[in-house]
C-alpha atoms as a PDB file:
ATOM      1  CA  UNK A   1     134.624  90.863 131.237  1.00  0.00           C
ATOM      2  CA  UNK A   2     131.931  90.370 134.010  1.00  0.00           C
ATOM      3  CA  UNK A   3     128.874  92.367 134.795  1.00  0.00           C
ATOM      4  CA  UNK A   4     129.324  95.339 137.052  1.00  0.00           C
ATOM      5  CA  UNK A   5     127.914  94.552 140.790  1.00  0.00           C
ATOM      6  CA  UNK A   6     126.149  97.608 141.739  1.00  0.00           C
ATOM      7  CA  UNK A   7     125.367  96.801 145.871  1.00  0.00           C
ATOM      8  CA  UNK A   8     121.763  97.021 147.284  1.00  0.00           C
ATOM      9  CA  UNK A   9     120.241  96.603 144.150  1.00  0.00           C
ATOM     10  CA  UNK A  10     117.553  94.449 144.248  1.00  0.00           C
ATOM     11  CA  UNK A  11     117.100  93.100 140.932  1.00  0.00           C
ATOM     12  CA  UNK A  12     113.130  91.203 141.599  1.00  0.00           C
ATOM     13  CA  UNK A  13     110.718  93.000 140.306  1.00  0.00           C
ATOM     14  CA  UNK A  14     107.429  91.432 141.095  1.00  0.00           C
ATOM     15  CA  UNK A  15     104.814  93.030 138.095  1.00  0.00           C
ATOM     16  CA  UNK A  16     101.699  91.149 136.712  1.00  0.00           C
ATOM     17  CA  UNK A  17     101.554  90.300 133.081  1.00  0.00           C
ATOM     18  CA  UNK A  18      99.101  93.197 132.363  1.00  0.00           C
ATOM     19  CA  UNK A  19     101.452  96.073 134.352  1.00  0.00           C
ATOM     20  CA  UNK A  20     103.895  95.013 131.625  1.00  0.00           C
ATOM     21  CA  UNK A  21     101.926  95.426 128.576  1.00  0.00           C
ATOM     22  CA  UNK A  22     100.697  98.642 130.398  1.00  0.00           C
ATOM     23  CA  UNK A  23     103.957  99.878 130.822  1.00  0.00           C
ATOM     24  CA  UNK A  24     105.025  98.956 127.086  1.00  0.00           C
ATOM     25  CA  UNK A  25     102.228 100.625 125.774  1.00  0.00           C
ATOM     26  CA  UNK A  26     102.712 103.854 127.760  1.00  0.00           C
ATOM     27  CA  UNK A  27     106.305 103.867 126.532  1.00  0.00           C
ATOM     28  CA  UNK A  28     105.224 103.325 122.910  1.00  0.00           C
ATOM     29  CA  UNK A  29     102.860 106.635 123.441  1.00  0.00           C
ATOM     30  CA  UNK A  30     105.246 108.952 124.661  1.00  0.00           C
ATOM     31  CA  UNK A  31     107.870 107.795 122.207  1.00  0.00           C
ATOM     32  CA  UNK A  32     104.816 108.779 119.730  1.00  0.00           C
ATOM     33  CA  UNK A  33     104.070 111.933 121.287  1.00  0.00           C
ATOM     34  CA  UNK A  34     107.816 113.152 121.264  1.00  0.00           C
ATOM     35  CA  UNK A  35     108.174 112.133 117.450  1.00  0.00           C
ATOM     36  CA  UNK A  36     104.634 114.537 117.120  1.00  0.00           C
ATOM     37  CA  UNK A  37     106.630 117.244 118.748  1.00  0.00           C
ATOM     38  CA  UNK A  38     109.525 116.556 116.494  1.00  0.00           C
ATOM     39  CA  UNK A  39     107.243 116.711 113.143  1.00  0.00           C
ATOM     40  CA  UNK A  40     105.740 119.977 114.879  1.00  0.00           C
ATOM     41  CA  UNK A  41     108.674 121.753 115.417  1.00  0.00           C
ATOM     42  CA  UNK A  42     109.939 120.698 111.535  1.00  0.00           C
ATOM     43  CA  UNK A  43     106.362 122.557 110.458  1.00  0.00           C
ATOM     44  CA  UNK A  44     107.131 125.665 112.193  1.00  0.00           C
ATOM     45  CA  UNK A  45     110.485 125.320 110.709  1.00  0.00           C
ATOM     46  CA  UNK A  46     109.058 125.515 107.451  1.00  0.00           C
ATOM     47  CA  UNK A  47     106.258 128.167 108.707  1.00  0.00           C
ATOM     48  CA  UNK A  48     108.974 130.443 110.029  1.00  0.00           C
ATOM     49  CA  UNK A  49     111.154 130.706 106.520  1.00  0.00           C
ATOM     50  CA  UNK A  50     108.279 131.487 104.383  1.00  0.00           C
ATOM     51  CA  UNK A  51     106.946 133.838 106.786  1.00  0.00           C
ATOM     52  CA  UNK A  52     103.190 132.324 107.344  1.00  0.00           C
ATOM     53  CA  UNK A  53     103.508 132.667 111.195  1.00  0.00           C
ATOM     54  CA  UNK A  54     101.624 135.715 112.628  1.00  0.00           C
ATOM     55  CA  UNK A  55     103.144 138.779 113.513  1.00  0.00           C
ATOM     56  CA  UNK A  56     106.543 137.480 111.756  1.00  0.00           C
ATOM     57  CA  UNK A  57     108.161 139.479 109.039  1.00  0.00           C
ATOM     58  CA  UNK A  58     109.816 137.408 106.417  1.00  0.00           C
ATOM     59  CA  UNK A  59     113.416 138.538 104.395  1.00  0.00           C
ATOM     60  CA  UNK A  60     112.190 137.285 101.094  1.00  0.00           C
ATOM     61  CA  UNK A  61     114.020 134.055 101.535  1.00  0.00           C
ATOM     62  CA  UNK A  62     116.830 132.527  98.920  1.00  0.00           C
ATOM     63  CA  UNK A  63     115.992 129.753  96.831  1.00  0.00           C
ATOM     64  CA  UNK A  64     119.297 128.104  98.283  1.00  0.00           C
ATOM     65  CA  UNK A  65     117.934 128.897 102.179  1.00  0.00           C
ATOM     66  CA  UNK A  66     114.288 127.095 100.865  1.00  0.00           C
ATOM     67  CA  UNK A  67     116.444 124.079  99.601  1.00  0.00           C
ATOM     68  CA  UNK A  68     118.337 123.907 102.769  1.00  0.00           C
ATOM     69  CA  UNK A  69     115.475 124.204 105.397  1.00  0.00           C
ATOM     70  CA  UNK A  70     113.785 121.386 102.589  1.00  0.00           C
ATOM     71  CA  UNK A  71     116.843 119.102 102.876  1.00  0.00           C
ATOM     72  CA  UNK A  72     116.321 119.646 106.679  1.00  0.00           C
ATOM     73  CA  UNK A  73     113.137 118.738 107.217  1.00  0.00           C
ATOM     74  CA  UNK A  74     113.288 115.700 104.322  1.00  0.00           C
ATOM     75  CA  UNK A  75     115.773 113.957 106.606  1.00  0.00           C
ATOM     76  CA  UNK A  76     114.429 114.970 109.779  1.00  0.00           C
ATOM     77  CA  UNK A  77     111.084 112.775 108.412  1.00  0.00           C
ATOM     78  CA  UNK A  78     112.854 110.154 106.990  1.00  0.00           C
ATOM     79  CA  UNK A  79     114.209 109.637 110.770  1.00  0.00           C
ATOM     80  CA  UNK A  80     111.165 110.210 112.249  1.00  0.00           C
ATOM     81  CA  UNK A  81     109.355 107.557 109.478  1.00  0.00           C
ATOM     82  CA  UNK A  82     112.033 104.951 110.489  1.00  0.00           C
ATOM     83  CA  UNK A  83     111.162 105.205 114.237  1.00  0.00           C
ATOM     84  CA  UNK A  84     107.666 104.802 113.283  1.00  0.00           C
ATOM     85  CA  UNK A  85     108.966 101.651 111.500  1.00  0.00           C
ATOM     86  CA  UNK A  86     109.998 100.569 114.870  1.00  0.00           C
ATOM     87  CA  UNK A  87     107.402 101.794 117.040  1.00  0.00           C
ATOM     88  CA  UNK A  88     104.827  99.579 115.115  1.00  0.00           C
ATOM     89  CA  UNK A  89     106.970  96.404 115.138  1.00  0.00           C
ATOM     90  CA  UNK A  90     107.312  97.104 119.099  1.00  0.00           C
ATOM     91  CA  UNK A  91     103.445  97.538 119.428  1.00  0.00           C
ATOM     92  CA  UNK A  92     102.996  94.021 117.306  1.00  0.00           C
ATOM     93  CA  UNK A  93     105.505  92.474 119.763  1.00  0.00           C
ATOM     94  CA  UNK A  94     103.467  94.064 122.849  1.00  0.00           C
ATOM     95  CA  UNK A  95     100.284  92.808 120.982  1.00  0.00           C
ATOM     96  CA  UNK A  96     101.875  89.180 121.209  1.00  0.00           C
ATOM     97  CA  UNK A  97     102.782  88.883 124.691  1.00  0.00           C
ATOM     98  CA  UNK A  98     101.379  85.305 125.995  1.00  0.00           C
ATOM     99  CA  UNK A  99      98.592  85.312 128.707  1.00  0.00           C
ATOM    100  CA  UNK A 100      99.227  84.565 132.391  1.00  0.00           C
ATOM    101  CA  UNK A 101      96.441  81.533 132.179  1.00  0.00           C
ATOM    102  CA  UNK A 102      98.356  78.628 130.893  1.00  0.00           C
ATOM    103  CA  UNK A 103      95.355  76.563 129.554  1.00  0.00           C
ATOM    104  CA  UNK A 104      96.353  79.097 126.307  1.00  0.00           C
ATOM    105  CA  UNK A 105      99.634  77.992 125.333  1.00  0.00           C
END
C-alpha cells in the first residue's frame, strides 16, 4: 500500500530549531490546560450532586448515585493522570532536542 498523493502540497517546511521547541511547548500547554478543564468540570460534577453550588437545590442524593458520580470521576482522573504521564515524558523529549550549533554534538 503506498502513501496517498495529495496534489499542491508542499511538504518543506522551513522552521528554525527554536520555532520547534516553541511550538512543542505551546502544544504541551494547551494539552495541559484542556486536561485542567477536564479535572474542573469532574469538581463541579461532584459540587453539583452534593449540592455545594450556589443557588442549587440538592434531592438528598442516594448512596448508590454518590458511588456512581465517585466511580466517574475515579476513572475520569486515572485518564487524566495517565496523560499527565505522557505530557511529562513529551516535555523531557522537548527538553532534549539538540542545538542548531554543531560544535555541541
Amino acid at each position: 500500500m503506498s502513501f496517498p498523493n495529495i496534489p499542491d502540497l508542499k511538504p518543506e517546511i522551513d522552521i528554525s530549531r527554536e520555532q520547534v521547541v516553541n511550538l512543542l511547548l505551546s502544544s504541551i500547554a494547551f494539552e495541559e490546560l484542556a486536561l485542567a478543564h477536564i479535572v474542573n468540570a469532574e469538581a463541579e460534577k461532584i459540587q453539583s450532586v452534593l449540592g455545594t453550588i450556589k443557588g442549587q437545590t440538592v434531592k438528598n442524593p442516594k448512596v448508590e448515585d454518590l458511588l456512581a458520580i465517585n466511580k466517574s470521576v475515579e476513572k475520569t482522573l486515572r485518564n487524566v493522570i495517565k496523560k499527565e504521564m505522557l505530557l511529562q515524558f513529551k516535555l523531557e523529549d522537548v527538553m532534549e532536542i539538540p542545538d542548531d550549533e554543531p560544535d555541541k554534538y
